[in-house]
PDB file of N, CA and C in Angstrom:
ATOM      1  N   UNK A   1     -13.581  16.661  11.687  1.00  0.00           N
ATOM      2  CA  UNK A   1     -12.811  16.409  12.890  1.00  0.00           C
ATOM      3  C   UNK A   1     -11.800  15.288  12.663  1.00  0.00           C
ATOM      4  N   UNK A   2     -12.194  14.223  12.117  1.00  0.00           N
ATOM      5  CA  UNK A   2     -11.212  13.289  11.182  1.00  0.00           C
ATOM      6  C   UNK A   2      -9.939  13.563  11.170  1.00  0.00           C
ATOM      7  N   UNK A   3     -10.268  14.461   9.639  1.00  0.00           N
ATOM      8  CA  UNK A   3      -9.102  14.597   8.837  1.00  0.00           C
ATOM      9  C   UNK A   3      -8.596  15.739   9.172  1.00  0.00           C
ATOM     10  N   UNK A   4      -8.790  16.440  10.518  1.00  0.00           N
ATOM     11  CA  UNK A   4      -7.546  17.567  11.243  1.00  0.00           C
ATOM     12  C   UNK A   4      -7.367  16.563  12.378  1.00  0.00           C
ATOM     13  N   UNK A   5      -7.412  15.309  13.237  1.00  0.00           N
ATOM     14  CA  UNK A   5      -6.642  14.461  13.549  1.00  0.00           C
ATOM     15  C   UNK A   5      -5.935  13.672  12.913  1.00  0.00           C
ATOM     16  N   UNK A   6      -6.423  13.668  11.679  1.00  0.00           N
ATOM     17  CA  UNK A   6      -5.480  12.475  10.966  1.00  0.00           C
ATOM     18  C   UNK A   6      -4.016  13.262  10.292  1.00  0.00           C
ATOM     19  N   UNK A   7      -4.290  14.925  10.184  1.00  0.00           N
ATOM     20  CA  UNK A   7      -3.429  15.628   9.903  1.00  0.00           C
ATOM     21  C   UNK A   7      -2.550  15.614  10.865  1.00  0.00           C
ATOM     22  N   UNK A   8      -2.929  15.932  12.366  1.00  0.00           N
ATOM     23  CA  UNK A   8      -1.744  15.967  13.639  1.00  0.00           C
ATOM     24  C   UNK A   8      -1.055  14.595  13.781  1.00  0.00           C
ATOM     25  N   UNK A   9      -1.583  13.510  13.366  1.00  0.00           N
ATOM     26  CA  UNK A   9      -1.049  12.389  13.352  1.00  0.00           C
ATOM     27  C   UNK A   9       0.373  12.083  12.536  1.00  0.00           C
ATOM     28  N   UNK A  10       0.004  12.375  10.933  1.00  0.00           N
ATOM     29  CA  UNK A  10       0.928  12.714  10.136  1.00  0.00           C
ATOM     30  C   UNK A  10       1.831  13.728  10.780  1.00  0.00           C
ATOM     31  N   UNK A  11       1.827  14.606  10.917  1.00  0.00           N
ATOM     32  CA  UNK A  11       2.604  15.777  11.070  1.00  0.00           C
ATOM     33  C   UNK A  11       3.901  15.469  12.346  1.00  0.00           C
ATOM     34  N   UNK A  12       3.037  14.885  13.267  1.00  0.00           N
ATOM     35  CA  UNK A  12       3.255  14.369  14.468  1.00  0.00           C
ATOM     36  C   UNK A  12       4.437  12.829  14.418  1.00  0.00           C
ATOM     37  N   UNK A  13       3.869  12.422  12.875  1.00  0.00           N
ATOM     38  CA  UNK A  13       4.864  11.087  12.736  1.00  0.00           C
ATOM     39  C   UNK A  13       6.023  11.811  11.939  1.00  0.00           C
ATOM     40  N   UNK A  14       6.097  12.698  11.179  1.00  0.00           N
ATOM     41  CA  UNK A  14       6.726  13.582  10.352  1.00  0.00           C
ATOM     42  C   UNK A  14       7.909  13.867  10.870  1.00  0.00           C
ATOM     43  N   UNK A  15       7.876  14.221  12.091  1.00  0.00           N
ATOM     44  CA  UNK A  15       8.847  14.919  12.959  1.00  0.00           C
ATOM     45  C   UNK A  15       9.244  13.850  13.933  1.00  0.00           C
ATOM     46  N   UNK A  16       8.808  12.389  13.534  1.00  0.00           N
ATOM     47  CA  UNK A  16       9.639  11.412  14.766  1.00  0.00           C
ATOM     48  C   UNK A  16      10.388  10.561  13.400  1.00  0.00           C
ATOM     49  N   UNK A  17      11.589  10.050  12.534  1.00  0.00           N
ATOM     50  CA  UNK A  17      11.323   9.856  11.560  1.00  0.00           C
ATOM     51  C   UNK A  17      13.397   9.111  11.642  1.00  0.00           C
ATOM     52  N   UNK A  18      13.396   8.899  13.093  1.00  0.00           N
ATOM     53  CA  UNK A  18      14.485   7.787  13.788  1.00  0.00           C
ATOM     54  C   UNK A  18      13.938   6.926  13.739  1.00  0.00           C
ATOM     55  N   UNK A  19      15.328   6.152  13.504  1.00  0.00           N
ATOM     56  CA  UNK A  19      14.976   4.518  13.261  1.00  0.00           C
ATOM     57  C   UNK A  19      15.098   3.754  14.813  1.00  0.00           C
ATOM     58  N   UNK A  20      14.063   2.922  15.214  1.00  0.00           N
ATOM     59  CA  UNK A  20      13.771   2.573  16.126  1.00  0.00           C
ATOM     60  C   UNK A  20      13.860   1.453  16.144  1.00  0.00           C
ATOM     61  N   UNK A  21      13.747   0.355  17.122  1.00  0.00           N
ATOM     62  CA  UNK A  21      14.008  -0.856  17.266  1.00  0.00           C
ATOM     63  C   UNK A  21      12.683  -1.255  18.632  1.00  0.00           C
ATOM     64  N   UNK A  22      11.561  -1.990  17.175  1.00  0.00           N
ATOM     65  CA  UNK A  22      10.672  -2.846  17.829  1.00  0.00           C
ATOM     66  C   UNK A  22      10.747  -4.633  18.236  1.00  0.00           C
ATOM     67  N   UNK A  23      10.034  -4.592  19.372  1.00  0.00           N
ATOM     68  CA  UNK A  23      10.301  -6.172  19.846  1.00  0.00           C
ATOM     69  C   UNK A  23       8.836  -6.490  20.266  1.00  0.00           C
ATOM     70  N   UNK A  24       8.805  -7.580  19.545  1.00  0.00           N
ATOM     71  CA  UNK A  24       7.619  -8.319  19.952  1.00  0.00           C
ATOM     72  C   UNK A  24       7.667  -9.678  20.083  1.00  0.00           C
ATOM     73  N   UNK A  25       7.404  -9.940  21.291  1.00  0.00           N
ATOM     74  CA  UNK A  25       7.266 -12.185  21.299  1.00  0.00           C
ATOM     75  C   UNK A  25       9.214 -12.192  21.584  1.00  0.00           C
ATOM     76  N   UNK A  26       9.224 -13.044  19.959  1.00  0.00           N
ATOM     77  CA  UNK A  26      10.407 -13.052  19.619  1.00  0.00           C
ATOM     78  C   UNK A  26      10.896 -12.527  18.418  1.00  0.00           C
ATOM     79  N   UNK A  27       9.896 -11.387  17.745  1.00  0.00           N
ATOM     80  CA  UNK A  27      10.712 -10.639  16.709  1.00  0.00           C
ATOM     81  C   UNK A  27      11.254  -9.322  17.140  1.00  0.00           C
ATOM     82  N   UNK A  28      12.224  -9.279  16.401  1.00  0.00           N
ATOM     83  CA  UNK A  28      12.898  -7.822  16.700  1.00  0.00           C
ATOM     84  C   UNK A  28      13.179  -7.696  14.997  1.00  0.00           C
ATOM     85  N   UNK A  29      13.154  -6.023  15.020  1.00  0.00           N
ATOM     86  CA  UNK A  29      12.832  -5.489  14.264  1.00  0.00           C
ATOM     87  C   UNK A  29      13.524  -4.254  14.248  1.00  0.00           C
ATOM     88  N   UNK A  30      13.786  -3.545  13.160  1.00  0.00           N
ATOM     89  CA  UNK A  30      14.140  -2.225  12.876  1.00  0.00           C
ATOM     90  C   UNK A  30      13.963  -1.331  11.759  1.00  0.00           C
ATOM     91  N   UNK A  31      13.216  -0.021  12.431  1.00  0.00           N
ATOM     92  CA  UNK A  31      12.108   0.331  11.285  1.00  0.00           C
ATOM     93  C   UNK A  31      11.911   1.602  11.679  1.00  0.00           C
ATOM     94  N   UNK A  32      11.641   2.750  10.674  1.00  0.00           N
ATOM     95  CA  UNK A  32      11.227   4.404  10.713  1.00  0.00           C
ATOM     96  C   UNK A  32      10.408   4.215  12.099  1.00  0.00           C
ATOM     97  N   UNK A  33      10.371   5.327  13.034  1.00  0.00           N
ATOM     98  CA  UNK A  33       9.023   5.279  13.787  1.00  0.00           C
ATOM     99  C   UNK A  33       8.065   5.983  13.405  1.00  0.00           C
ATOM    100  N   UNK A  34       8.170   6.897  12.059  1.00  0.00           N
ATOM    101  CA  UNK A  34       7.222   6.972  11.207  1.00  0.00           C
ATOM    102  C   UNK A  34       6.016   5.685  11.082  1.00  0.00           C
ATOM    103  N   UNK A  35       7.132   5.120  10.693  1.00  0.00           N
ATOM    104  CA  UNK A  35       6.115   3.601  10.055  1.00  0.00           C
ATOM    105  C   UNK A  35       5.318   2.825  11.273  1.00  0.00           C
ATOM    106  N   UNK A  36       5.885   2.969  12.729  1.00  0.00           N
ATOM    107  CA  UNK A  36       5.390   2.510  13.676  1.00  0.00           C
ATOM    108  C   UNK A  36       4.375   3.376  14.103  1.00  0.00           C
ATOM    109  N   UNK A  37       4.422   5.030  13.963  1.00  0.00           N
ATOM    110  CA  UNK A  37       3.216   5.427  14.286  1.00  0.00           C
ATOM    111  C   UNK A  37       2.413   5.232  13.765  1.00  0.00           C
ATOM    112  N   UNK A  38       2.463   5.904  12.186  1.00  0.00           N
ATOM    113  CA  UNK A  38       1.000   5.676  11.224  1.00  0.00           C
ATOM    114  C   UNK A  38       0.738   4.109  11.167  1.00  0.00           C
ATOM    115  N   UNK A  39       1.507   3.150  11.440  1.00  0.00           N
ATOM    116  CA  UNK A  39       1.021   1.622  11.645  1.00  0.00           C
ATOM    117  C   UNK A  39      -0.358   1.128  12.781  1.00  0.00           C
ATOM    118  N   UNK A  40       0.487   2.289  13.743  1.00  0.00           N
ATOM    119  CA  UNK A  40      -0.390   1.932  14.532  1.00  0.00           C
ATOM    120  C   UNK A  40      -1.632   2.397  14.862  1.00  0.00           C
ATOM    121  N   UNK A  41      -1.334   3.812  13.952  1.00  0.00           N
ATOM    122  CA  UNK A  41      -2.929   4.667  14.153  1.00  0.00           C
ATOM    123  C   UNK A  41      -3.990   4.067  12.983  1.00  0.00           C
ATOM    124  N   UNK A  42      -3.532   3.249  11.684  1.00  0.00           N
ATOM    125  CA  UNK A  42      -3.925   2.786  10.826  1.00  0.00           C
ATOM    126  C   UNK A  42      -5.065   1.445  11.450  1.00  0.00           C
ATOM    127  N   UNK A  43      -3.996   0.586  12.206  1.00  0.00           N
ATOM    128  CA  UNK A  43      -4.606  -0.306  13.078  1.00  0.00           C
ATOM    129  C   UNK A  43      -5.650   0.195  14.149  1.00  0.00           C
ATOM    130  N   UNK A  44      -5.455   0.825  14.872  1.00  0.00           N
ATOM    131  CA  UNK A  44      -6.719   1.779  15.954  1.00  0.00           C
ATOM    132  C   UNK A  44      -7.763   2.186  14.791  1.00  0.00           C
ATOM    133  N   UNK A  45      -7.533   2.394  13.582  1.00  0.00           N
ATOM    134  CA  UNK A  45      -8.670   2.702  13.022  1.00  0.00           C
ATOM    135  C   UNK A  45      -8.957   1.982  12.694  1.00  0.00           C
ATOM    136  N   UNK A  46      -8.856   0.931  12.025  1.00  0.00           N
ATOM    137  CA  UNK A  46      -9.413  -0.691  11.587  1.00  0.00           C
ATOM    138  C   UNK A  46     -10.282  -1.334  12.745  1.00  0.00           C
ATOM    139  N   UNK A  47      -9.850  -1.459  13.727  1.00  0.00           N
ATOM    140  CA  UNK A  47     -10.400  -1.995  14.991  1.00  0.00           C
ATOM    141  C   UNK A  47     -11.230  -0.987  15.641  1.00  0.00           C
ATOM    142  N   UNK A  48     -11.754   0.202  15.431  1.00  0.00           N
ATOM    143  CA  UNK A  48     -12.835   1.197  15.774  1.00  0.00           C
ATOM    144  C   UNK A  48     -13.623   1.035  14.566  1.00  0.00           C
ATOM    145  N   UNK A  49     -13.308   0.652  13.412  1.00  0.00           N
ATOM    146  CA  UNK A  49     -14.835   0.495  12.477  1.00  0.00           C
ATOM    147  C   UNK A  49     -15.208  -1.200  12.227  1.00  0.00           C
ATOM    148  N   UNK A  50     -14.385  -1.913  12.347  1.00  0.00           N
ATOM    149  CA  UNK A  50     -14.795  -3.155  13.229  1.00  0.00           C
ATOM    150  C   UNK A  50     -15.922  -3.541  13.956  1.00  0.00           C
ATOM    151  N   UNK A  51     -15.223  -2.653  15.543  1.00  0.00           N
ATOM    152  CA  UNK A  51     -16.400  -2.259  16.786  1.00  0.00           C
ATOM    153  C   UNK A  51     -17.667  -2.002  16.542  1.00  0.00           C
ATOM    154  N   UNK A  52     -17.198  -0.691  15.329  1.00  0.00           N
ATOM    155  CA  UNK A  52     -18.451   0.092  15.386  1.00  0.00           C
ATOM    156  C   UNK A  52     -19.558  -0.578  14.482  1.00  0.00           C
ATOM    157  N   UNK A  53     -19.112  -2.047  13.334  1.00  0.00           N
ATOM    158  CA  UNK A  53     -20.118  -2.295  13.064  1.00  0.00           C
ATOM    159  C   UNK A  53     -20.732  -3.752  13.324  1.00  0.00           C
ATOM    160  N   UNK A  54     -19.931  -4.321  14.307  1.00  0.00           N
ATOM    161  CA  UNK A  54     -20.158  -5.315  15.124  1.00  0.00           C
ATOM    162  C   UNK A  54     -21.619  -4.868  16.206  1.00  0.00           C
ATOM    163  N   UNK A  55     -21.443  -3.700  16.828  1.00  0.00           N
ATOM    164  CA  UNK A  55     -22.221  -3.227  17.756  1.00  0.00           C
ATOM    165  C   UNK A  55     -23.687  -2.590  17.798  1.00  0.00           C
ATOM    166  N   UNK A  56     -24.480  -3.169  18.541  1.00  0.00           N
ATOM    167  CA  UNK A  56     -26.243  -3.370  17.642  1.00  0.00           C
ATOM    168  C   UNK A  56     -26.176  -2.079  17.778  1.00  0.00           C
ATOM    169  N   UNK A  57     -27.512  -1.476  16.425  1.00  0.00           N
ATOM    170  CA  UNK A  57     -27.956   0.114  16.184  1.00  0.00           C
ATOM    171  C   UNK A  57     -28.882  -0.104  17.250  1.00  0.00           C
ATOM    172  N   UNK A  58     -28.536   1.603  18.005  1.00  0.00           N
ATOM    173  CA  UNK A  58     -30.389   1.699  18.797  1.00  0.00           C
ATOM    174  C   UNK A  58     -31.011   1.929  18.325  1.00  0.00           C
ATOM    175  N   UNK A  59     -32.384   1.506  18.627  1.00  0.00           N
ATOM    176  CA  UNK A  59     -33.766   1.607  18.169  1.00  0.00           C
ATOM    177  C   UNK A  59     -34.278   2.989  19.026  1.00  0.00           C
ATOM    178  N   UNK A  60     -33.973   4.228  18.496  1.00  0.00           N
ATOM    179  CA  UNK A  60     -34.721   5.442  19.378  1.00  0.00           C
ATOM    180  C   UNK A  60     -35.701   6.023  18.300  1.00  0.00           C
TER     181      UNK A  60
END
């Protein structure tokens, strides 16, 4: 299930692949939105296995 979301992701950044203009705070920036999607789905995955092993195992 993964790696046929991680495929629509790609595919999905594939076809957005304008250069965009990010702002954050006080940086601004200009960059593929390629690079801003898979950046950011890269990050959502870092911070879900994080979670997931921060968070006590049940005892069933």
């Amino acid at each position: 299930m993964a790696i046929v979301f991680a495929i629509i992701v790609v595919i999905f950044s594939l076809q957005n692949s304008e250069i965009t203009q990010v702002v954050f705070l006080f940086w601004e920036l200009s960059m593929s939105r390629v690079l801003v999607i898979l950046g950011s789905f890269a990050i959502g995955v870092l911070v879900g296995i994080l979670v997931s092993l921060k968070l006590p195992k049940s005892q069933n």
